[in-house]
Protein backbone atom coordinates (compact mmCIF):
# COMPACT_ATOMS: atom_id res chain seq x y z
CA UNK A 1 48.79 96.96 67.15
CA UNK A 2 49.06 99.39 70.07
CA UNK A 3 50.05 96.61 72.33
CA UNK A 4 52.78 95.52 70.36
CA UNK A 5 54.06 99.10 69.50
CA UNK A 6 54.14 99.22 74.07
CA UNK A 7 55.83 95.87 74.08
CA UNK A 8 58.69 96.93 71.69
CA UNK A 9 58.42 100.77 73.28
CA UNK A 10 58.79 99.13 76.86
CA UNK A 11 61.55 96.32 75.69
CA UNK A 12 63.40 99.29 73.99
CA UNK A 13 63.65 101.07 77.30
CA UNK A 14 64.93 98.14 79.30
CA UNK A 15 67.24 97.34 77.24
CA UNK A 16 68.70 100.57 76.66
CA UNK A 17 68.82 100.90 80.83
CA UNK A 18 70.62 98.11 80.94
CA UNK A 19 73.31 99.37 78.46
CA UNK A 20 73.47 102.51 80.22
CA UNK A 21 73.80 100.57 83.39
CA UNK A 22 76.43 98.59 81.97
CA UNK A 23 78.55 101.37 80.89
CA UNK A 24 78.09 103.40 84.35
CA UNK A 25 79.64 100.25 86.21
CA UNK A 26 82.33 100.48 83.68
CA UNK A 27 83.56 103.63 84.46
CA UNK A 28 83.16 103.58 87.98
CA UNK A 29 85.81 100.15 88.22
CA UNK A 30 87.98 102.03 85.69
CA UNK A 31 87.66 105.33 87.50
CA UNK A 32 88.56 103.50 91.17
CA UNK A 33 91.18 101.55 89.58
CA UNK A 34 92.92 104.81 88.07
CA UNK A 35 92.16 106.44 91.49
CA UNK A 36 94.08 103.66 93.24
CA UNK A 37 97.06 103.14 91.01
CA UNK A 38 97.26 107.63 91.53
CA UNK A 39 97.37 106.71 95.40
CA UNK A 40 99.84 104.29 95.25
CA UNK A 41 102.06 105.82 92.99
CA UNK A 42 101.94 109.18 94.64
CA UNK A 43 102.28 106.82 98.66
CA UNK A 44 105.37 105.42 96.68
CA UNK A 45 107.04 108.75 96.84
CA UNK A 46 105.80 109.46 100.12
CA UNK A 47 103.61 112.45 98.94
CA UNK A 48 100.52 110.67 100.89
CA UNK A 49 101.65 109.54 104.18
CA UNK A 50 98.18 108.58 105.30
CA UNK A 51 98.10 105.39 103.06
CA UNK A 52 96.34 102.78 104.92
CA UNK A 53 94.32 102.15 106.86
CA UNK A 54 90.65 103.53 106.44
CA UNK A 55 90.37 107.09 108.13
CA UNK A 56 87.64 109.28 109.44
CA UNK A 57 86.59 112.21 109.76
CA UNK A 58 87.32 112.79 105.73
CA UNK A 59 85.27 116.32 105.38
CA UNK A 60 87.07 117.79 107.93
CA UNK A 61 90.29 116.65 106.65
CA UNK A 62 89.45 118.03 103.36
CA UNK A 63 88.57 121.32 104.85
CA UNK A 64 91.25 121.43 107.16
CA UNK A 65 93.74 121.08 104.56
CA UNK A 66 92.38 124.16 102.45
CA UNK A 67 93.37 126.43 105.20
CA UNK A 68 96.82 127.28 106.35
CA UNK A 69 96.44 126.03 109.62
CA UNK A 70 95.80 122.91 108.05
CA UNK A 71 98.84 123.05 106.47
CA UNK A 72 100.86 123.94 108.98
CA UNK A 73 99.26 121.21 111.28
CA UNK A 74 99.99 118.41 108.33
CA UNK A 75 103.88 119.34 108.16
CA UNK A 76 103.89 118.70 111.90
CA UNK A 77 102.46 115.84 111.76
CA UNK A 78 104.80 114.62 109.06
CA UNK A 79 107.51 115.50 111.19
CA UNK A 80 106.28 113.08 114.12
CA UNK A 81 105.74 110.23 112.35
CA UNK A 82 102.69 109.39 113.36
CA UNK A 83 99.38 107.53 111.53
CA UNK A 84 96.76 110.36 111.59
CA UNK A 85 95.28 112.65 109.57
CA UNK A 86 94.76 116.44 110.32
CA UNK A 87 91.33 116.07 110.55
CA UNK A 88 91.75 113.28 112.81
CA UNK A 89 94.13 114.90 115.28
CA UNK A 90 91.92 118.34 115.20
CA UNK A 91 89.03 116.20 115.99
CA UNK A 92 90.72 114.19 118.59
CA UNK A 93 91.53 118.18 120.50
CA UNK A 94 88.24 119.14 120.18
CA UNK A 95 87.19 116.04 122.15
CA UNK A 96 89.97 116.81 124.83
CA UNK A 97 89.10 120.65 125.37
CA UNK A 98 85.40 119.89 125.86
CA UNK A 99 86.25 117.10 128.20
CA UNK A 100 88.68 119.27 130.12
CA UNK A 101 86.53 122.47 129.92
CA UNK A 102 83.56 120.19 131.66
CA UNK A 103 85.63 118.42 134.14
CA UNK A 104 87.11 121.94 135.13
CA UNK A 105 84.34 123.38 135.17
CA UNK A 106 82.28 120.70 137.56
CA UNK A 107 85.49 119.63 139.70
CA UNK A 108 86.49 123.25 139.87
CA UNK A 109 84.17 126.69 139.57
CA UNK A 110 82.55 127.62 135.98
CA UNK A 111 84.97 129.95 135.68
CA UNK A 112 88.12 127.12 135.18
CA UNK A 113 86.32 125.50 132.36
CA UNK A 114 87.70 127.98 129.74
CA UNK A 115 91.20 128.05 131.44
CA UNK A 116 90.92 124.14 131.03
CA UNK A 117 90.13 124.26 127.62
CA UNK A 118 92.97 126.49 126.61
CA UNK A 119 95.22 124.19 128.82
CA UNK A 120 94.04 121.04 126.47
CA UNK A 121 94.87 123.26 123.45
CA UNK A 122 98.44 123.41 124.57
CA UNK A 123 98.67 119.98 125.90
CA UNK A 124 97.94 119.02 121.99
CA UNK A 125 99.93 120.65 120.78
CA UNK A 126 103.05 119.64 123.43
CA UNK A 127 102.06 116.31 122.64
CA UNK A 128 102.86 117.08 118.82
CA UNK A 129 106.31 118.89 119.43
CA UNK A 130 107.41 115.97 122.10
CA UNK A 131 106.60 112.96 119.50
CA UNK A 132 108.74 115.14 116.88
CA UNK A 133 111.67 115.94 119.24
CA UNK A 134 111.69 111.84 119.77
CA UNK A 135 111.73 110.74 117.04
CA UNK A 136 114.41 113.64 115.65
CA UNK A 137 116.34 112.11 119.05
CA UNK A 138 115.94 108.92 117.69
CA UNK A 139 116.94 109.70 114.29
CA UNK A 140 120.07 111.31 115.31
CA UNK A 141 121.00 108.18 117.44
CA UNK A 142 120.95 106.57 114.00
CA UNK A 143 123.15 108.83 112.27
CA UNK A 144 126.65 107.34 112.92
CA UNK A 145 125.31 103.73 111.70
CA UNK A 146 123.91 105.44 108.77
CA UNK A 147 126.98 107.28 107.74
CA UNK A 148 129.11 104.08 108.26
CA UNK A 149 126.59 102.14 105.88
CA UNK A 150 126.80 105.02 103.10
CA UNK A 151 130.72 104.76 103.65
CA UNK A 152 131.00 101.43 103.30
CA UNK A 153 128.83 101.63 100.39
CA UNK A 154 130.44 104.77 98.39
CA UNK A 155 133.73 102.37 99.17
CA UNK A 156 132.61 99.38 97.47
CA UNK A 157 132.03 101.50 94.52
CA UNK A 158 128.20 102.32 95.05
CA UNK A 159 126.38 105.69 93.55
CA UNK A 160 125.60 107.59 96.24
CA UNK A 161 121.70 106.98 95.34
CA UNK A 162 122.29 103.76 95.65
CA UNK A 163 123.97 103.72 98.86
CA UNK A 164 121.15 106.00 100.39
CA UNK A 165 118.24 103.21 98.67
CA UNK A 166 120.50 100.30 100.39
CA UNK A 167 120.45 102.33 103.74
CA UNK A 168 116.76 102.85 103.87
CA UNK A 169 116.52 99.18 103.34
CA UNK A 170 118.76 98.36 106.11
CA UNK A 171 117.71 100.53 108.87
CA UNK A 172 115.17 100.59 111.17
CA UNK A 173 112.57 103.70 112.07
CA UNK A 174 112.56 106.11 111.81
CA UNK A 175 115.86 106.80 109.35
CA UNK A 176 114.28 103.93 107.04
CA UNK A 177 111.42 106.08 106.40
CA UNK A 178 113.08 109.24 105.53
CA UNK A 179 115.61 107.77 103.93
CA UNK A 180 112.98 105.51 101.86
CA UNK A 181 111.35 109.22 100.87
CA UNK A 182 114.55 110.67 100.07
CA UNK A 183 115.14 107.58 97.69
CA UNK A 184 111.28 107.64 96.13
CA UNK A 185 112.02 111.29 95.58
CA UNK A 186 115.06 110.32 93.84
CA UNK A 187 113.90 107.60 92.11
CA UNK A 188 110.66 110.19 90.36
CA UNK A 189 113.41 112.70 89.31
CA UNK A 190 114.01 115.25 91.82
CA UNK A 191 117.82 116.57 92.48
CA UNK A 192 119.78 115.38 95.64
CA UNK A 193 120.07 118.99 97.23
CA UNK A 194 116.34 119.18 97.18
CA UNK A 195 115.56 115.68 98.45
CA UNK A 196 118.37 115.75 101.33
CA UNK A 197 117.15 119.90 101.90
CA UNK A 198 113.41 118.63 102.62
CA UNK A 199 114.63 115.84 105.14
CA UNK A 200 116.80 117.87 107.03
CA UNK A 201 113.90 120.46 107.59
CA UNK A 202 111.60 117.85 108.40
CA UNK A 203 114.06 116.59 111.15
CA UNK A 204 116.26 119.59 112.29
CA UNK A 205 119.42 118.80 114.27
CA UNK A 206 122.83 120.09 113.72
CA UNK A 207 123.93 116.65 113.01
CA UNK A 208 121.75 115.90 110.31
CA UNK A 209 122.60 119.10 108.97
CA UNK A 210 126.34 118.18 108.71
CA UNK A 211 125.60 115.21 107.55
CA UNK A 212 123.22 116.42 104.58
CA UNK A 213 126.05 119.27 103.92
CA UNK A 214 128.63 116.98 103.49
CA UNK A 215 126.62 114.49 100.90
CA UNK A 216 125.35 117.20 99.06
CA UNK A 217 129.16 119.20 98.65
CA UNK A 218 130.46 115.79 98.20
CA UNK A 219 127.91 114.41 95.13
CA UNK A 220 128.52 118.25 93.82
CA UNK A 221 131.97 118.60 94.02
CA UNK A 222 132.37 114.82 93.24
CA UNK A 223 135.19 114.47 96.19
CA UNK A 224 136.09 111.72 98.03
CA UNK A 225 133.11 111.16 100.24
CA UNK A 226 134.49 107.95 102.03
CA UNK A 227 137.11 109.73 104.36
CA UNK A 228 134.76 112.28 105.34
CA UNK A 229 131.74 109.63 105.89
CA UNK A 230 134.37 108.03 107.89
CA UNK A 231 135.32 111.17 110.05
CA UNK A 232 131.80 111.85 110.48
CA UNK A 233 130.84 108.80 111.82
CA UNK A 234 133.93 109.25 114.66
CA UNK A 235 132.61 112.58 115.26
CA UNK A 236 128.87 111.25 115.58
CA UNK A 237 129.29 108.74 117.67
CA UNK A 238 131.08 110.75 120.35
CA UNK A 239 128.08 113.59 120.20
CA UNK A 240 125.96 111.21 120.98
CA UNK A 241 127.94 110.10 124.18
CA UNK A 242 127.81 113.67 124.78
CA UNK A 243 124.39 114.13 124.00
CA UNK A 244 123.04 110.99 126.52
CA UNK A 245 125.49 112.34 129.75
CA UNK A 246 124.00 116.04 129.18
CA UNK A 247 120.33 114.55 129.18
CA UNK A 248 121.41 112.16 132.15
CA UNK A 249 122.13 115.22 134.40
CA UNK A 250 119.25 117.54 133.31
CA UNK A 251 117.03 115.15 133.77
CA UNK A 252 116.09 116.26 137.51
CA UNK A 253 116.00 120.28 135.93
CA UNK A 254 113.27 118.82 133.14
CA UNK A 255 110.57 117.39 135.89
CA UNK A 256 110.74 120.39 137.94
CA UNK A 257 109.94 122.28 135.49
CA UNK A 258 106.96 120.17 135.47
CA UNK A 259 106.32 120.20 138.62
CA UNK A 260 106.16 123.59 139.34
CA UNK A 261 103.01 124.18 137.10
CA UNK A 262 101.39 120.45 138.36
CA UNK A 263 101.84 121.64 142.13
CA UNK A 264 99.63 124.78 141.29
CA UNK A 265 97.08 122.81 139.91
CA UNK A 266 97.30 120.70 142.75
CA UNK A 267 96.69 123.19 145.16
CA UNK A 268 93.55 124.66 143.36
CA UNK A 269 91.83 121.28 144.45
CA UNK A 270 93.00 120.95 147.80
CA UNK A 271 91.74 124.49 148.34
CA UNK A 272 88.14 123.40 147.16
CA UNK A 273 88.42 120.47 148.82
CA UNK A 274 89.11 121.54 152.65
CA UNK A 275 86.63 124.52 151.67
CA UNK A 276 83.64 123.81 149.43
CA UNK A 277 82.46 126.26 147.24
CA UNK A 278 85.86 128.38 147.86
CA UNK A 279 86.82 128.53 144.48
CA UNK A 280 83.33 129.69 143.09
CA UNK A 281 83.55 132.68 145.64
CA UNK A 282 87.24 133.84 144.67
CA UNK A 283 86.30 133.97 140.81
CA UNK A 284 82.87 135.50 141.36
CA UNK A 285 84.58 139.11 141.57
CA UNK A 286 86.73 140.66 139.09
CA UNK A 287 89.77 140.52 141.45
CA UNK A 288 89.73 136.84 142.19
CA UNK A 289 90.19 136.00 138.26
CA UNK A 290 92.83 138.79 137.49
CA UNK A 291 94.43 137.26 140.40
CA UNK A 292 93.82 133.65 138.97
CA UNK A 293 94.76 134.59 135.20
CA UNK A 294 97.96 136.30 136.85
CA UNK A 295 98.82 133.10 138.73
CA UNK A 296 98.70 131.06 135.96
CA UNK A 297 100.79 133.33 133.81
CA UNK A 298 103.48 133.21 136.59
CA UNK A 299 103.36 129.59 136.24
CA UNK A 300 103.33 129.23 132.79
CA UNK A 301 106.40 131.86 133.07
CA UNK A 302 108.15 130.27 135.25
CA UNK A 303 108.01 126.98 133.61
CA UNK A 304 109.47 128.46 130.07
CA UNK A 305 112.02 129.94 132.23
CA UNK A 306 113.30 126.73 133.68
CA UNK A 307 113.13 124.97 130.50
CA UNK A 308 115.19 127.40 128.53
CA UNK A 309 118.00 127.92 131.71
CA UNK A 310 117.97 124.11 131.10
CA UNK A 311 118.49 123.79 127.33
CA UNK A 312 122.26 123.15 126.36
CA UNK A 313 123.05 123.26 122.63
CA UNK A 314 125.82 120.50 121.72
């Protein structure tokens, strides 16, 4: 008797396990398939940009992103267009100051390793601000051929959200993807001032302003928007002429302002390499670094200097 009440007792329990199994596999498949169609409804409307491929470094993206650095460091990364996360690219500069702090501080004197390190910090982040000026360069390159696409659509008779959906479709990179996230943003509701507001202050330029200023007075006001897509495109097209000639001649300003800083540099190791050890005995005394961390403020001085003499707003 009390081996059949164990039999039934232990056939009980299985079976209810396996229930309970059942049901747990359940709602983990309907949990990940809700989870995916969230992700690609919220990628459709570009509010995910990472969508993708598989991406590390996950719980320090997820920390990053609490803070407002990590905020900050997402919008500029949104801005260059490229495929990484902030935990990604924060992980990636913490590789490149250690590596530059060690190779400073072996090639160099122990004292150069820190200097290195904050040099790699601002190499990072001129990496970030030179892949968003390209592709804003870019973008404004394809501003004439987008405003003679929505002209010839608002001609034929188009909305102006459906001009704006056919342009995204038509162009290339990087005004197919804004103009695809204008359109998404569009498509879920929002107004055209806001969507065209967001894109111009994720790619600044005077151009895109006008252009954004015009569309949005024009859908407003409901005025012709053809003749003044039309004018713009004329007036475009020859700031962009403009544009190429005044980055033509600057050209030879922009790598001396490079070279200024890369020549000091330069000269640290030829000075510890016709005398060994020289380095180590300038920064062993209070003096030597002032006179170092002066040196390379002078640099980094006169570099800002030359860039901003150089900068011509068109």
């Amino acid at each position: 008797m009390e081996l059949n009440t164990l039999v039934g007792l232990t056939t009980g329990i299985a079976l209810l396990t396996c229930v309970l199994a059942v049901v747990g596999l359940h709602v983990y498949a309907t949990g990940r398939a809700q989870r995916q169609a969230l992700v690609d409804r919220l990628s459709a409307t570009g509010q995910i940009p990472y969508a993708g491929r598989r991406r590390r470094f996950r719980h320090l993206d997820r920390r990053l992103r609490r803070t407002k650095l990590g905020r900050r460091l997402e919008l500029r990364l949104a801005a260059t267009g490229l495929d990484i996360t902030p935990g990604e690219f924060f992980a990636a500069m913490l590789a490149t100051v250690a590596g530059l702090w060690l190779i400073g501080q072996a090639t160099l004197a122990p004292f150069f390793g820190p200097i290195a390190g904050l040099l790699g910090v601002w190499a990072a982040l001129q990496y970030l601000t030179w892949q968003r000026q390209k592709r804003i360069e870019r973008f404004i390159n394809q501003l004439p051929e987008l405003a003679r696409i929505l002209a010839n659509a608002t001609h034929a008779g188009l909305a102006l959200r459906t001009a704006i959906g056919m342009a995204a479709e038509e162009l290339e990179a990087p005004a197919g993807e804004e103009l695809a996230k204008v359109a998404n943003q569009l498509a879920v509701g929002a107004s055209m001032d806001d969507a065209l507001g967001e894109l111009a202050e994720r790619l600044p330029s005077r151009e895109l302003v006008v252009l954004v200023t015009t569309l949005v007075l024009s859908n407003r006001a409901g005025g012709q928007v053809v003749g003044a897509l039309r004018n713009l495109t004329e007036t475009l097209e020859e700031r962009k002429e403009t544009r190429r000639e005044i980055r033509t001649q600057l050209s030879q300003v922009n790598m001396t302002s490079y070279a200024v800083p890369v020549m000091g540099i330069g000269s640290l190791f030829l000075m510890n390499g016709v005398k060994d050890g020289a380095l180590d005995r300038m920064t062993g005394s209070p003096v030597g670094q002032a006179c170092v961390i002066i040196a390379f403020a002078l640099y980094a001085v006169g570099f800002v200097l030359i860039r901003r003499m150089s900068r011509i707003d068109v």
